[in-house]
C-alpha atoms as a PDB file:
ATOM      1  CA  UNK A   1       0.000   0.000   0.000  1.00  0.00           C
ATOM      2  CA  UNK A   2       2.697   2.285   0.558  1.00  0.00           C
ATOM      3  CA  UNK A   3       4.597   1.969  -2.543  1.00  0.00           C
ATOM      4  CA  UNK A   4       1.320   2.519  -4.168  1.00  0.00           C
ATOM      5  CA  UNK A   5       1.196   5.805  -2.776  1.00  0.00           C
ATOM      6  CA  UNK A   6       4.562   6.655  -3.631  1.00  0.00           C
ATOM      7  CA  UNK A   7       3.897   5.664  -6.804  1.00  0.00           C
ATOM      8  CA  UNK A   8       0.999   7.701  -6.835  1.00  0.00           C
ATOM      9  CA  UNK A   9       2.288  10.766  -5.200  1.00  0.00           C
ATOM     10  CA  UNK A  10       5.231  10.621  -8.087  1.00  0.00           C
ATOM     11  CA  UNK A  11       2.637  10.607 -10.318  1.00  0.00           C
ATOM     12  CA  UNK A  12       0.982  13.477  -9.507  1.00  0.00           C
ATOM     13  CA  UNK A  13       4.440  15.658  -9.399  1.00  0.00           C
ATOM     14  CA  UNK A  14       5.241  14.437 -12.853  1.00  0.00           C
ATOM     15  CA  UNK A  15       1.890  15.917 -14.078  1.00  0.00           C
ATOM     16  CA  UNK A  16       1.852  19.477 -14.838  1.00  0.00           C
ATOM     17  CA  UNK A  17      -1.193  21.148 -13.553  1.00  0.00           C
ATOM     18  CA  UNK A  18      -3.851  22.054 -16.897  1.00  0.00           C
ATOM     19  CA  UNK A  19      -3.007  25.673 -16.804  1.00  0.00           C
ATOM     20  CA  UNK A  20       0.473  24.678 -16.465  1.00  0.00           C
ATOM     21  CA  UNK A  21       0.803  22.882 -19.883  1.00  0.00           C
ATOM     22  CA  UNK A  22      -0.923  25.440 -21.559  1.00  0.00           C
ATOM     23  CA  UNK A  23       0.802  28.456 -20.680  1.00  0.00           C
ATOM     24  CA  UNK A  24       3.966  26.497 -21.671  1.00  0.00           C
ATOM     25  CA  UNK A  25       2.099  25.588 -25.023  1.00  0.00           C
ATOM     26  CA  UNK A  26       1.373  29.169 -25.669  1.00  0.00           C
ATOM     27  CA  UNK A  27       4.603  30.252 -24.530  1.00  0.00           C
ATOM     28  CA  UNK A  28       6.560  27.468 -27.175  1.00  0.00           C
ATOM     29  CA  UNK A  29       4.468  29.223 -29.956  1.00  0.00           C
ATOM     30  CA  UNK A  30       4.095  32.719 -29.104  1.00  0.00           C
ATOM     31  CA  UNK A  31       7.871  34.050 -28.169  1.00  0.00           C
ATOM     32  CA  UNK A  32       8.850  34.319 -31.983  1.00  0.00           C
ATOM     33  CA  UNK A  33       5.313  36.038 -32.627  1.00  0.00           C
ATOM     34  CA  UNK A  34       5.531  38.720 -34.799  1.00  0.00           C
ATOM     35  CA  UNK A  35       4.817  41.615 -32.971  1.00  0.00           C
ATOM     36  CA  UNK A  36       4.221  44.179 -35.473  1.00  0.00           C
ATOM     37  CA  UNK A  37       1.955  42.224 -37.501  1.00  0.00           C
ATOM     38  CA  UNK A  38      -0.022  41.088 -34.291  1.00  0.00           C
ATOM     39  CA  UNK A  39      -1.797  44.363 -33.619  1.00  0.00           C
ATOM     40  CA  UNK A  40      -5.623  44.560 -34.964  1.00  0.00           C
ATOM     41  CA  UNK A  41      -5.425  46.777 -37.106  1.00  0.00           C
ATOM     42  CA  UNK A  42      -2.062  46.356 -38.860  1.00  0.00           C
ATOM     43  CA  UNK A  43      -3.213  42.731 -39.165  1.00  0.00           C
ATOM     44  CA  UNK A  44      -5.767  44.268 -41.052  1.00  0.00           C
ATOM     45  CA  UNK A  45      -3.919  46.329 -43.153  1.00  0.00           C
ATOM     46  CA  UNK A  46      -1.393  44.053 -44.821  1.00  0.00           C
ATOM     47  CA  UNK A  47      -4.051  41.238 -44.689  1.00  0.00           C
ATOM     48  CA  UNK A  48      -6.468  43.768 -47.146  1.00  0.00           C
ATOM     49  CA  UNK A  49      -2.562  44.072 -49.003  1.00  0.00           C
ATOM     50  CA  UNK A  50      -2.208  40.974 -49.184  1.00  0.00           C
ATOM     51  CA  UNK A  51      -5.581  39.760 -51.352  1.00  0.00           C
ATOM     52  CA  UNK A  52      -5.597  42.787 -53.467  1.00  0.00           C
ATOM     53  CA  UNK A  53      -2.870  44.325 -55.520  1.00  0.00           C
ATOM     54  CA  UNK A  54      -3.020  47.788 -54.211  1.00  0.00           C
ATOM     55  CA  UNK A  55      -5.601  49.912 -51.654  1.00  0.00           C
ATOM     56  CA  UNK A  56      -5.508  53.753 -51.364  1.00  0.00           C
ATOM     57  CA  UNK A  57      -5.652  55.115 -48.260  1.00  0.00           C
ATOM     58  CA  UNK A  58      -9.319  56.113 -48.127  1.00  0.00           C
ATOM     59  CA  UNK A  59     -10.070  52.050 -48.926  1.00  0.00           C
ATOM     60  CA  UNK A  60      -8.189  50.802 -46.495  1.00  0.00           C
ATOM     61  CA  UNK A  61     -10.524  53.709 -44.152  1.00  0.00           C
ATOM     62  CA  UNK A  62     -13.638  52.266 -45.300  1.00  0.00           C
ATOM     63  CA  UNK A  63     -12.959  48.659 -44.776  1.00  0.00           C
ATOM     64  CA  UNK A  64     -11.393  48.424 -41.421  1.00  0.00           C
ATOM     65  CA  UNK A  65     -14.071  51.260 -40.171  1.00  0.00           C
ATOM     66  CA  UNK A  66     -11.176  53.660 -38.993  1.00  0.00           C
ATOM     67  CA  UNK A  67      -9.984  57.081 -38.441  1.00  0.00           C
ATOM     68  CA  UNK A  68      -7.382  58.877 -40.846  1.00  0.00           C
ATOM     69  CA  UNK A  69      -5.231  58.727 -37.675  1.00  0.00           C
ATOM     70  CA  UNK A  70      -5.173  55.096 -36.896  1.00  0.00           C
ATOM     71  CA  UNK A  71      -4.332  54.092 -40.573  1.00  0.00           C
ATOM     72  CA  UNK A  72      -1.783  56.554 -40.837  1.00  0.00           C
ATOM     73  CA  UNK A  73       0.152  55.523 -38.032  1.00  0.00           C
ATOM     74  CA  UNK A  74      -0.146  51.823 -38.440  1.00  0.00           C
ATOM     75  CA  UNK A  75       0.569  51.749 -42.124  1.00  0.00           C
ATOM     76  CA  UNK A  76       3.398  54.106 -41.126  1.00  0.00           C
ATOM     77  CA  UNK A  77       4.642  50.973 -38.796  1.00  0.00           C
ATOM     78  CA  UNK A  78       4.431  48.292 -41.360  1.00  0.00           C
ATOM     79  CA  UNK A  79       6.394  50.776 -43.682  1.00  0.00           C
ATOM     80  CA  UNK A  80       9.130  51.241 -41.317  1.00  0.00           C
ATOM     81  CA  UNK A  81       9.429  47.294 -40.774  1.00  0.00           C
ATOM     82  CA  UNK A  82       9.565  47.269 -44.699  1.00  0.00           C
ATOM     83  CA  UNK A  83       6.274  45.268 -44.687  1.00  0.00           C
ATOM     84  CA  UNK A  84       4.650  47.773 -47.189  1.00  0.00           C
ATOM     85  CA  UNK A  85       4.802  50.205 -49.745  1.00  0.00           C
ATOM     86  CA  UNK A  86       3.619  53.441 -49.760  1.00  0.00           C
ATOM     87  CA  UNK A  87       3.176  54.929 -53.390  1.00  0.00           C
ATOM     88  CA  UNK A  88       1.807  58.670 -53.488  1.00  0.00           C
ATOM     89  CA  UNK A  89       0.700  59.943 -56.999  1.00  0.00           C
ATOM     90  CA  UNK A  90      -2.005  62.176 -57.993  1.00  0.00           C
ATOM     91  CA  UNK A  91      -5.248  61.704 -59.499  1.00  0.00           C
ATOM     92  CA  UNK A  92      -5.993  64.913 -61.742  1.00  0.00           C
ATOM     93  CA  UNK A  93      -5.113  67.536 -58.979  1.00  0.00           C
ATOM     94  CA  UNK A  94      -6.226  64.986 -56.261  1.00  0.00           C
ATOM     95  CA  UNK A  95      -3.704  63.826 -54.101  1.00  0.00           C
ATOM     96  CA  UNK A  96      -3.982  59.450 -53.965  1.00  0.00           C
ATOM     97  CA  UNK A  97      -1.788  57.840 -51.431  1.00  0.00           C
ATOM     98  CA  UNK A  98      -1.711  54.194 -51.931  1.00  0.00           C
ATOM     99  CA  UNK A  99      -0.276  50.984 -50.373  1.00  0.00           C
ATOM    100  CA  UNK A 100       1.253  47.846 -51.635  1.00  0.00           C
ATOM    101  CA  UNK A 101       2.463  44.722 -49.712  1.00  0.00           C
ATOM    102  CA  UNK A 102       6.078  43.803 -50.145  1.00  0.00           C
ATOM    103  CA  UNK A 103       7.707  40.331 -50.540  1.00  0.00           C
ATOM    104  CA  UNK A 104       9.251  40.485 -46.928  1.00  0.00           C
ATOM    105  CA  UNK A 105       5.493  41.341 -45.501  1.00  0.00           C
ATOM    106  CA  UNK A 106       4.197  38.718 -47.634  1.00  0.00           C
ATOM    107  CA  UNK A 107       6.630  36.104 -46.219  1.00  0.00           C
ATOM    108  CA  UNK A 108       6.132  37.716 -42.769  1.00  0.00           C
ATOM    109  CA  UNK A 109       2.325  37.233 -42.750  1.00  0.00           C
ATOM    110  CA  UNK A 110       2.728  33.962 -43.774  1.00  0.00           C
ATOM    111  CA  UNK A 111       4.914  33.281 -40.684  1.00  0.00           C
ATOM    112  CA  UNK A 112       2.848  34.679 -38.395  1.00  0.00           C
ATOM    113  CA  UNK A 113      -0.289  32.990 -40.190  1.00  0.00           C
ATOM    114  CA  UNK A 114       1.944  29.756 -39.590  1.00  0.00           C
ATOM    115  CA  UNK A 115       2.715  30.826 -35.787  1.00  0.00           C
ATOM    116  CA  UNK A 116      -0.938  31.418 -35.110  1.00  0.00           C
ATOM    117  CA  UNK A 117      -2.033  27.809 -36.619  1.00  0.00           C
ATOM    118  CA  UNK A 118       0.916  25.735 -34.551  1.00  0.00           C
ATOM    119  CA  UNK A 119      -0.670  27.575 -31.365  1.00  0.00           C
ATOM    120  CA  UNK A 120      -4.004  26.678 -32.186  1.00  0.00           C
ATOM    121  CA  UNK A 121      -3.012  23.095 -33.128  1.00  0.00           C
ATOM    122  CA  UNK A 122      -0.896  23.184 -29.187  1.00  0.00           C
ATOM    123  CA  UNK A 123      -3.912  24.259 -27.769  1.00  0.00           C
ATOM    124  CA  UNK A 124      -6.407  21.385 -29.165  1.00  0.00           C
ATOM    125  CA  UNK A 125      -3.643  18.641 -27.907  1.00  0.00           C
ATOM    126  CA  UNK A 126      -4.184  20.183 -24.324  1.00  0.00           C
END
């Protein structure tokens, strides 16, 4: 009876608690997250890039229901990491500012995209 409890008892402090093993899951998958694509609404911007050619400034406004602020500064970020293009032009006398994804912020949306499915596939084997 005793060794069954030891047995038992070593058991149990082999087993990680539930929260345990999925904090460590999460933490295995999430520490080479990309950070500047994770943010709402630069995940929204290069995602729009990313199924259309091009999107002018105003689109990109429209679709992810935005201020004139909030795109500017987060397309400004995803320039700056060299994850998109920013191609200003005119339209008659009309000034167009539009945006274009670039192969690095192709290939880093696909890494994240890839990051986000291995946690989600951790997080069903829990």
């Amino acid at each position: 009876m005793a060794r069954k409890n030891a047995l038992l008892k070593n058991d149990t402090e082999n087993s990680q608690p539930r929260n345990l093993r999925i904090t460590k899951a999460a933490e295995s998958v999430s520490i080479e997250l990309e950070k500047v694509i994770h943010e709402r609404l630069r995940l929204g911007i290069i995602s729009a890039l990313a199924a259309n050619e091009k999107m002018s400034f105003g689109d990109l406004k429209t679709l992810l229901q935005t201020t004139d602020g909030n795109v500017s500064v987060h397309a400004r970020k995803l320039e700056d990491a060299g994850y998109v293009e920013c191609l200003k032009s005119f339209n008659g006398r009309v000034p167009l500012t539009e945006y274009k994804i670039t192969g690095a912020g192709r290939a880093a949306l696909t890494k994240y995209l890839n990051h986000m499915e291995a946690l989600i596939n951790a997080m069903k084997k829990i």
